[in-house]
Protein backbone atom coordinates (compact mmCIF):
# COMPACT_ATOMS: atom_id res chain seq x y z
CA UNK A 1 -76.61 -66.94 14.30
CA UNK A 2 -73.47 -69.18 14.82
CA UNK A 3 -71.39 -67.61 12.30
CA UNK A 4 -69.03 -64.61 13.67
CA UNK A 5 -70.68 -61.71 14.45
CA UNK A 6 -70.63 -58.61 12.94
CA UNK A 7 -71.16 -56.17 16.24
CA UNK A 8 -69.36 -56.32 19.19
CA UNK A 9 -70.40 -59.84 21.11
CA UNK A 10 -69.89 -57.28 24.30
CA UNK A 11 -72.60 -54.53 23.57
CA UNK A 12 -74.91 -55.14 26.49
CA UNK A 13 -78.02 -54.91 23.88
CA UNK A 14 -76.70 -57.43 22.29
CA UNK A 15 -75.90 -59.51 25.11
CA UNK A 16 -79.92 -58.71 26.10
CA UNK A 17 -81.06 -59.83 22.96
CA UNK A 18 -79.62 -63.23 23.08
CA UNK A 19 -80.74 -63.47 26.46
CA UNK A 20 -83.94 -62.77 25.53
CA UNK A 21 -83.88 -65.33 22.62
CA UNK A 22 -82.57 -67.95 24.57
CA UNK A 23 -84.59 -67.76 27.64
CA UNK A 24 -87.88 -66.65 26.36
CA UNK A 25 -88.58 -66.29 22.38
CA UNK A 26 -87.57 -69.58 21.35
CA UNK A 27 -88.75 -72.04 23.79
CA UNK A 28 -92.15 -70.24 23.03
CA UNK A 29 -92.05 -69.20 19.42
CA UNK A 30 -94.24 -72.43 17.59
CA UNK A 31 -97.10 -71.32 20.50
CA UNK A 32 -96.54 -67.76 19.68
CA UNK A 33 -97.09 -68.35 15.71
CA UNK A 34 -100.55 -70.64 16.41
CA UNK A 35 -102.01 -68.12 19.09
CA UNK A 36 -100.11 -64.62 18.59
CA UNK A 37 -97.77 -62.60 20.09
CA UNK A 38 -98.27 -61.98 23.89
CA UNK A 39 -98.17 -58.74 25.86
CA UNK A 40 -95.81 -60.61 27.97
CA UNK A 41 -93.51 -60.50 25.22
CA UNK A 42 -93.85 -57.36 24.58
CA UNK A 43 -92.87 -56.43 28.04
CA UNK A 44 -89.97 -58.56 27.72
CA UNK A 45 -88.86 -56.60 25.35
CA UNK A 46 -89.96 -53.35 26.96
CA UNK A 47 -87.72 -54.60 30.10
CA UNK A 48 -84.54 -55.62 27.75
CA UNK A 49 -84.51 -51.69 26.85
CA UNK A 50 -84.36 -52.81 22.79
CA UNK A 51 -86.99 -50.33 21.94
CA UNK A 52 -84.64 -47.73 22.61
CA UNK A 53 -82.25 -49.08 20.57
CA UNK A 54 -81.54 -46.41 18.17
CA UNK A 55 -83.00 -43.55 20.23
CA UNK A 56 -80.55 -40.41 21.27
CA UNK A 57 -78.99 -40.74 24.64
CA UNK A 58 -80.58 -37.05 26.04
CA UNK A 59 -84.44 -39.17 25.57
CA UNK A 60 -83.68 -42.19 27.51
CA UNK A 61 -81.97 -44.30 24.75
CA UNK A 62 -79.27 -46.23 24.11
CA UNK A 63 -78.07 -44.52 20.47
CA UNK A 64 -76.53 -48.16 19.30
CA UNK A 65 -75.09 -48.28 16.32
CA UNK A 66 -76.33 -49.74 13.02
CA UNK A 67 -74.24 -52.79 13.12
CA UNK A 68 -75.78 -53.07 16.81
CA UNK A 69 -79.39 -52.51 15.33
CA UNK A 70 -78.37 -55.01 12.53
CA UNK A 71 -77.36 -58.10 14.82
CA UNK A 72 -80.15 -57.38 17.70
CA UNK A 73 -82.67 -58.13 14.84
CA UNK A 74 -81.16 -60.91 13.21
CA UNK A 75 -80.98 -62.30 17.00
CA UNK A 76 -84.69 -61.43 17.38
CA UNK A 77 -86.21 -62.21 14.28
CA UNK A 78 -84.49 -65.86 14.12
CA UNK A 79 -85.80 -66.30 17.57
CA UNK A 80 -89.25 -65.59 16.98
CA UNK A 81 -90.24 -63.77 13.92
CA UNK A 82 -93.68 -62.28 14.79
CA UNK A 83 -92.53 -60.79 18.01
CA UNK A 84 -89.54 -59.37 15.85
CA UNK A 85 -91.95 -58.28 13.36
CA UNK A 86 -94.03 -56.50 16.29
CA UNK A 87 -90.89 -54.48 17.46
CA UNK A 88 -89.62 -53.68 14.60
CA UNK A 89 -92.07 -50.99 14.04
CA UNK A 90 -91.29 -48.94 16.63
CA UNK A 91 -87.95 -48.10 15.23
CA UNK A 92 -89.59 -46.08 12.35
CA UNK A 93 -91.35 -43.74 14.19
CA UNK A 94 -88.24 -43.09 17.05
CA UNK A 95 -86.21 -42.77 14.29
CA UNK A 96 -88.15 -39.59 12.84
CA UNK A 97 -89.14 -37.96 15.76
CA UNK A 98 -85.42 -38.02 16.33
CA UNK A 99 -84.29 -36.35 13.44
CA UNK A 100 -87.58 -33.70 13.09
CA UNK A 101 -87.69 -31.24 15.40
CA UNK A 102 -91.57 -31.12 16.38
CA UNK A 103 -94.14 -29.88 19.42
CA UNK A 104 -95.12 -33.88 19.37
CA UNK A 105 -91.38 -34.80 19.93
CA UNK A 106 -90.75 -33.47 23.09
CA UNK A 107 -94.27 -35.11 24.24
CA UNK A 108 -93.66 -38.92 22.79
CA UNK A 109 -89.80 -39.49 22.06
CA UNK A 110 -88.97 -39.97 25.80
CA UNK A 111 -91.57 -42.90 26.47
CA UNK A 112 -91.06 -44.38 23.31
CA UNK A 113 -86.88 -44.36 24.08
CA UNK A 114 -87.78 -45.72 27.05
CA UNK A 115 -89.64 -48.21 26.12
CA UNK A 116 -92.87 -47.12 27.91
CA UNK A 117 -94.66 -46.55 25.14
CA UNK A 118 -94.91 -48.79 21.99
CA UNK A 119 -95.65 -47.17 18.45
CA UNK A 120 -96.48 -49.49 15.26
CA UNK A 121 -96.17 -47.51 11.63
CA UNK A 122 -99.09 -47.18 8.91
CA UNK A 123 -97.55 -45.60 6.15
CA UNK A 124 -96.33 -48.47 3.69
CA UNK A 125 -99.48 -47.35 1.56
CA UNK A 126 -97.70 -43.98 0.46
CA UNK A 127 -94.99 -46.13 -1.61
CA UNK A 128 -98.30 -46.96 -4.02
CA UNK A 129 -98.00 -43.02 -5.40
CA UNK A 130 -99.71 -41.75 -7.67
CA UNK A 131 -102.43 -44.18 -6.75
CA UNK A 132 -103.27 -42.43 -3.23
CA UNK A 133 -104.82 -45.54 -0.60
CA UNK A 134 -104.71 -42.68 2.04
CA UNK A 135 -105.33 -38.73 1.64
CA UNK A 136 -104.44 -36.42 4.10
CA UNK A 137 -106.81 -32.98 3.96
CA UNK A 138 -106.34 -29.49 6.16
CA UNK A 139 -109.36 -29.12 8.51
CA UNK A 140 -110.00 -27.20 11.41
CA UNK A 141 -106.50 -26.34 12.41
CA UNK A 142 -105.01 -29.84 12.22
CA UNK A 143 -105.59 -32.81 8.88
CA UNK A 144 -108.14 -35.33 8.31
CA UNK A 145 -107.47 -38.41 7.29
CA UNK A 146 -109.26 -40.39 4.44
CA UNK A 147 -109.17 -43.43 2.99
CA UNK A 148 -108.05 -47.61 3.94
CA UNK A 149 -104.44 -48.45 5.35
CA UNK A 150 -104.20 -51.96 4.16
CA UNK A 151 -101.42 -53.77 6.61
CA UNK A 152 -101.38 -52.33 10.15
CA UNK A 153 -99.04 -54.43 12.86
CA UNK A 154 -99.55 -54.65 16.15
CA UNK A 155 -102.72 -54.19 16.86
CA UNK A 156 -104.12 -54.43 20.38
CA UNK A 157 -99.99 -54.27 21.52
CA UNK A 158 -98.91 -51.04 19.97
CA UNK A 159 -100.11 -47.85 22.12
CA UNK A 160 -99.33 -45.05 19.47
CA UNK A 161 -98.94 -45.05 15.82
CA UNK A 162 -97.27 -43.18 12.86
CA UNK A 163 -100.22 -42.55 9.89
CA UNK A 164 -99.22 -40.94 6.71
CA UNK A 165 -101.69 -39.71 4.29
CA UNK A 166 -100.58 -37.87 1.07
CA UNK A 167 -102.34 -34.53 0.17
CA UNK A 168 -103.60 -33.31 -3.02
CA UNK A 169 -100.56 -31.55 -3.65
CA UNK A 170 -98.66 -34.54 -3.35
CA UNK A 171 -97.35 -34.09 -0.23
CA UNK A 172 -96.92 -37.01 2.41
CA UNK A 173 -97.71 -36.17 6.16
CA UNK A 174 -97.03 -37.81 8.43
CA UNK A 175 -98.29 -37.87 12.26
CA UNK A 176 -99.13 -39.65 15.72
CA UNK A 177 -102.08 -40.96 16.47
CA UNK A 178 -103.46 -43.28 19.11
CA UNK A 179 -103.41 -46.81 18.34
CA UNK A 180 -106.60 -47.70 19.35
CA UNK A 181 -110.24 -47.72 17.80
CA UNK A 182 -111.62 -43.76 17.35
CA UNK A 183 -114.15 -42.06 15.53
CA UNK A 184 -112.75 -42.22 12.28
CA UNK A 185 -111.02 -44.90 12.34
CA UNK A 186 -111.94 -48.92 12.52
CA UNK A 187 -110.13 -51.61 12.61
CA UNK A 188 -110.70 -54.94 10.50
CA UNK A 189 -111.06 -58.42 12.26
CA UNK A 190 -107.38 -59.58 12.80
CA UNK A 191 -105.14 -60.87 9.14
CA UNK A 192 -105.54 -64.74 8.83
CA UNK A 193 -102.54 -65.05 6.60
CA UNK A 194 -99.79 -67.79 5.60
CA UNK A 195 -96.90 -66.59 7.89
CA UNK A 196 -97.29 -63.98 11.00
CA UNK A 197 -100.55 -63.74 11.41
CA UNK A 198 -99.41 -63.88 15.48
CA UNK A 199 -98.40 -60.60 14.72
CA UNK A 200 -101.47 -59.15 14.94
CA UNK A 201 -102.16 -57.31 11.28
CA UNK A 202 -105.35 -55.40 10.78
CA UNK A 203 -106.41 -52.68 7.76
CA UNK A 204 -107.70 -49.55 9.03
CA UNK A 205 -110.32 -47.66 7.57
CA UNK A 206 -110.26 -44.13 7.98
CA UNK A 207 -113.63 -42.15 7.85
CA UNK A 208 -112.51 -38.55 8.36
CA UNK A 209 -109.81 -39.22 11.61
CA UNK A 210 -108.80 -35.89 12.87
CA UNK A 211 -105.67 -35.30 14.04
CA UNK A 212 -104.35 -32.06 15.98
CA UNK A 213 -101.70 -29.87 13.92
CA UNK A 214 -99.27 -30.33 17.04
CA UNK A 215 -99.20 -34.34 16.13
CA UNK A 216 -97.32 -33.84 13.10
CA UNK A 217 -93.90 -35.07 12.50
CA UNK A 218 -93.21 -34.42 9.07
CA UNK A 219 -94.59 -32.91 6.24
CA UNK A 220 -92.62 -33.49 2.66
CA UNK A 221 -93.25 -33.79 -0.82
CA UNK A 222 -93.57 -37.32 -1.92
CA UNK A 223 -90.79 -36.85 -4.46
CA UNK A 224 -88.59 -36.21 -1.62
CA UNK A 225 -90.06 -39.18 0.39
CA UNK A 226 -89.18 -41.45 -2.37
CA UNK A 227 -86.10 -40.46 -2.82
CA UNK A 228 -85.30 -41.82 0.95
CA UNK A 229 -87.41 -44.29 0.68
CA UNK A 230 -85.89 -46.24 -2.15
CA UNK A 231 -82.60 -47.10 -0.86
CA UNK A 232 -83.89 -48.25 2.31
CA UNK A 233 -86.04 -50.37 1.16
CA UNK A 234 -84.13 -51.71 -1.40
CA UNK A 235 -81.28 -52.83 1.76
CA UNK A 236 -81.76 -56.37 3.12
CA UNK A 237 -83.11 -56.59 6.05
CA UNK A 238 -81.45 -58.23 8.66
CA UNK A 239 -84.24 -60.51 9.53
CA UNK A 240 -83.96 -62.33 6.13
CA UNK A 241 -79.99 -63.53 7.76
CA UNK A 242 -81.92 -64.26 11.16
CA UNK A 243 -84.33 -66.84 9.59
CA UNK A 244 -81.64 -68.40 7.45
CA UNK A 245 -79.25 -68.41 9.83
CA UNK A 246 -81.78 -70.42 12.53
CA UNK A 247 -83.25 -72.63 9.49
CA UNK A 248 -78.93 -73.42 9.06
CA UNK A 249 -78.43 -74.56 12.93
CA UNK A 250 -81.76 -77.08 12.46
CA UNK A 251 -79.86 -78.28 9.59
CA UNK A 252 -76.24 -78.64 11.35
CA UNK A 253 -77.84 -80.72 13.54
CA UNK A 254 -79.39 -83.31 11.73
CA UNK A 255 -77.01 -86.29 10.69
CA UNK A 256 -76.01 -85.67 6.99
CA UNK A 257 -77.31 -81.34 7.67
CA UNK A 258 -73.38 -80.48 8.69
CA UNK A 259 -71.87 -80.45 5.27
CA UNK A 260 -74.96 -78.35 3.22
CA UNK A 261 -75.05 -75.87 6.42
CA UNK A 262 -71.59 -75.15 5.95
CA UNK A 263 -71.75 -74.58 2.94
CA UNK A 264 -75.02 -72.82 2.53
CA UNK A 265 -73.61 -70.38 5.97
CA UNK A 266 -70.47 -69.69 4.11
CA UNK A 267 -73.05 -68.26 0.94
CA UNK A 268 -75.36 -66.46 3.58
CA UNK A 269 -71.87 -64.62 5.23
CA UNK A 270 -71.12 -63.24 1.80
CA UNK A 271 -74.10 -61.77 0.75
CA UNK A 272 -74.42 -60.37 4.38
CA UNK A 273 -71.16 -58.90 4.60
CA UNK A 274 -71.93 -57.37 1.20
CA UNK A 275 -75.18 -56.03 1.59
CA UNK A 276 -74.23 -54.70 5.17
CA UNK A 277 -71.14 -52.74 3.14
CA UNK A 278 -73.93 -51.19 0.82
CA UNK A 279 -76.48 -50.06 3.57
CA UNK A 280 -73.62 -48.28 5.45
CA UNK A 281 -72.74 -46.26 2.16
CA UNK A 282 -71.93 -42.91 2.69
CA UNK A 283 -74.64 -41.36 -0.30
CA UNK A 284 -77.99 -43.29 0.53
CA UNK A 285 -79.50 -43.01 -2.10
CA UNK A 286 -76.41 -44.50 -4.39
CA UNK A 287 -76.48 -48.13 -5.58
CA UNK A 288 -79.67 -48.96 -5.69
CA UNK A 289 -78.96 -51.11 -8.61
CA UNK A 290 -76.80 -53.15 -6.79
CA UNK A 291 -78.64 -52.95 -3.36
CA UNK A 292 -81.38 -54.95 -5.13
CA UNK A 293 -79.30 -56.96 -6.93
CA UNK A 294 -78.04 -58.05 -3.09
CA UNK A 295 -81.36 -58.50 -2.18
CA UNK A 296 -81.79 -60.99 -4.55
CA UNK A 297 -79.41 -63.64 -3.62
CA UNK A 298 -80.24 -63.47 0.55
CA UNK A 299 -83.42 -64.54 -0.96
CA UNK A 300 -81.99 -66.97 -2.78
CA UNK A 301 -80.00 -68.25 0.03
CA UNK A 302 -83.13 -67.92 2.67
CA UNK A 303 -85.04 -69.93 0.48
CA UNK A 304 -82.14 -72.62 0.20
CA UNK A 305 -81.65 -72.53 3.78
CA UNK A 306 -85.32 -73.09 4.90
CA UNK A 307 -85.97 -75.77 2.16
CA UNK A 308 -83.00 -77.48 3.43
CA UNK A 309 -84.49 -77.08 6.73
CA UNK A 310 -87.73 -78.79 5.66
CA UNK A 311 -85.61 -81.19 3.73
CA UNK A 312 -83.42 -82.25 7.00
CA UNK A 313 -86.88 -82.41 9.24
CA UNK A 314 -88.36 -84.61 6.69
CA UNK A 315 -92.21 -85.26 7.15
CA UNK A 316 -91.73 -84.40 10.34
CA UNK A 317 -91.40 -80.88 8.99
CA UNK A 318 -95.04 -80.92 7.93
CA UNK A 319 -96.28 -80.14 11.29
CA UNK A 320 -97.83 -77.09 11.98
CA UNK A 321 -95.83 -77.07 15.80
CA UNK A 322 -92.11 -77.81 13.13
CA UNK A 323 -89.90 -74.95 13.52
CA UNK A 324 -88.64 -75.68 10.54
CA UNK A 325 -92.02 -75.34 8.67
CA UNK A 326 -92.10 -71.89 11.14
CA UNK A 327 -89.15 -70.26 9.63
CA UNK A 328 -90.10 -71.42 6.14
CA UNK A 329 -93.11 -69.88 5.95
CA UNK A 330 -91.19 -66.76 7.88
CA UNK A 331 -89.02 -67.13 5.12
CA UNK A 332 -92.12 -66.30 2.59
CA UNK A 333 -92.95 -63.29 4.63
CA UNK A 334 -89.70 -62.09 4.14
CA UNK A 335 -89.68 -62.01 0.33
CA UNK A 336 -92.36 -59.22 -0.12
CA UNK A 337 -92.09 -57.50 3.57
CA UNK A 338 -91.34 -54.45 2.65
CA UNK A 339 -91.66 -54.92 -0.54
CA UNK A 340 -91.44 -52.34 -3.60
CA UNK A 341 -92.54 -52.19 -7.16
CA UNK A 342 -88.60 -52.21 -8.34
CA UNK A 343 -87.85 -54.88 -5.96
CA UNK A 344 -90.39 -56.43 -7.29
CA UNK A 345 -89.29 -56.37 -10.54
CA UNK A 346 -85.56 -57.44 -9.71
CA UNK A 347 -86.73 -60.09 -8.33
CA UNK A 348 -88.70 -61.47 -10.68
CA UNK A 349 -86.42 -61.00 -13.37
CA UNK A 350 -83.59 -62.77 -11.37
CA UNK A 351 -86.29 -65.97 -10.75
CA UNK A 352 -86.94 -65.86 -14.67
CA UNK A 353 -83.16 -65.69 -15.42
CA UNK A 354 -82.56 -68.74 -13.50
């Protein structure tokens, strides 16, 4: 983004990022959305040491801080938001093997710091509770897992993955398990869908997948999960500033985008600087009220920014190779990645409101 940053410029991920971005993800990123995401890319990325991003120092990472985390992925996602979308992932699982101490951590958390490995997540499902989509069951020294994950990322790019399934005591577990096709689990065809379908989403169905009890990571009551869950996903993410902050540039440089881009960037800097203020609140699970409410108007300005976008590009715009028909249809991804039934609901009662 062209407004001032909010991380050091000097933080050499950052500096790697916009490398990255410059030299590689957006010269390529109207292919990338028509064919997919690369394993080139992927490597890139693997090279640029961003997968260890948040990782502790003593495994091989980097241990950036958030405001670090936050800028590297509005760099990356309004660069190319599929390969952003791809990465992303990985974070999750790094994250928890980080802060659980478990027999699988000292196995995986190295190469995933390092990069060497890649992990993708499948656990979005257990937000649905009580309706369970995935049930984990004790068997033979280790849990089987039952049931359909119905989004699954990276796909054929990922080498390891995070599954939760919820028990019948309503408690989530969650472990490792190869990323690949296994008795007991099959992958669909790939996602054709309206916006990042380069980023190569399947569902999974699970048909009794066994899993070792030394590949577990976590096992807590879904009460407890929620109450993490909720404030994180009611945050922004930083990808929602990424896209409106690249739809903003195509609009600066058109010949009457200067004056709206200004003005729509000086919008987007508020709510950012706002809803960057809440996420680094000292109580988590505080403020979700106003999280949402936060939430609400980076949508509001992402969709003003990629309309304008579309606007400025005219019927040009209507191109399936337009970047600005890219990010706007990014944009849509945005407003339900993520996404959770109280989101939801603030949401839609902020559209209705006017």
């Amino acid at each position: 983004m062209s407004s001032a940053s909010l991380a050091s410029p000097l933080h050499p991920l950052v500096t790697r990022a916009q490398r990255l971005a410059h030299d590689l993800l957006v010269p390529h990123a109207e292919r990338v959305d028509q064919e997919g995401v690369p394993a080139s890319h992927i490597e890139a990325v693997r090279r640029s040491g961003l997968l260890g991003l948040g990782a502790p120092e003593e495994y091989g990472g980097a241990d950036a801080p958030a405001a670090v985390a936050r800028e590297v992925a509005e760099i990356l996602a309004g660069a190319c938001c599929s390969t952003w979308f791809v990465q992303t992932q990985h974070h999750t699982p790094v994250k928890l093997l980080a802060t659980y101490d478990s027999p699988v951590r000292e196995k995986l958390l190295r190469p995933l710091a390092t990069g060497e490995s890649l992990a993708g997540i499948a656990y979005a499902h257990v937000r649905a509770f009580p309706r369970v989509p995935v049930r984990a069951v004790p068997e033979r020294g280790g849990w089987r897992f039952e049931g359909k994950v119905p989004w699954y990322t990276g796909w054929g790019l990922n080498d390891v993955m995070l599954l939760a399934g919820v028990t019948d005591a309503a408690e989530v577990v969650f472990v490792v398990a190869e990323a690949r096709e296994q008795p007991g689990m099959r992958p669909s065809a790939p996602m054709r869908l309206a916006a990042l379908t380069a980023a190569r989403t399947v569902s999974l169905e699970l048909d009794g997948l066994w899993t070792p009890e030394d590949a577990v990571v976590l096992r807590t009551p879904q009460e407890q999960f929620a109450l993490v869950d909720l404030p994180r996903a009611a945050n922004t993410s930083p990808a929602v500033f990424g896209v409106a902050g690249a739809a903003l540039d195509l609009v600066a440089d058109t010949p009457d985008g200067w004056e709206p881009a200004r003005a729509l960037r000086a919008r987007l800097d508020e709510v950012r600087r706002e809803a960057y203020a809440l996420a680094d609140h000292p109580v988590p699970h505080e403020c979700v009220r106003e999280r949402l409410a936060l939430k609400t108007r980076a949508y509001d300005v992402l969709r003003a920014a990629t309309t304008a976008a579309i606007v400025a590009g005219g019927g040009r715009s209507m191109a399936l190779d337009s970047r600005a028909q890219r990010l706007a249809r990014e944009g849509m991804f945005l407003l339900v990645q993520a996404q959770t039934a109280e989101a939801r609901r603030t949401h839609l009662g902020a559209l209705a409101s006017g």
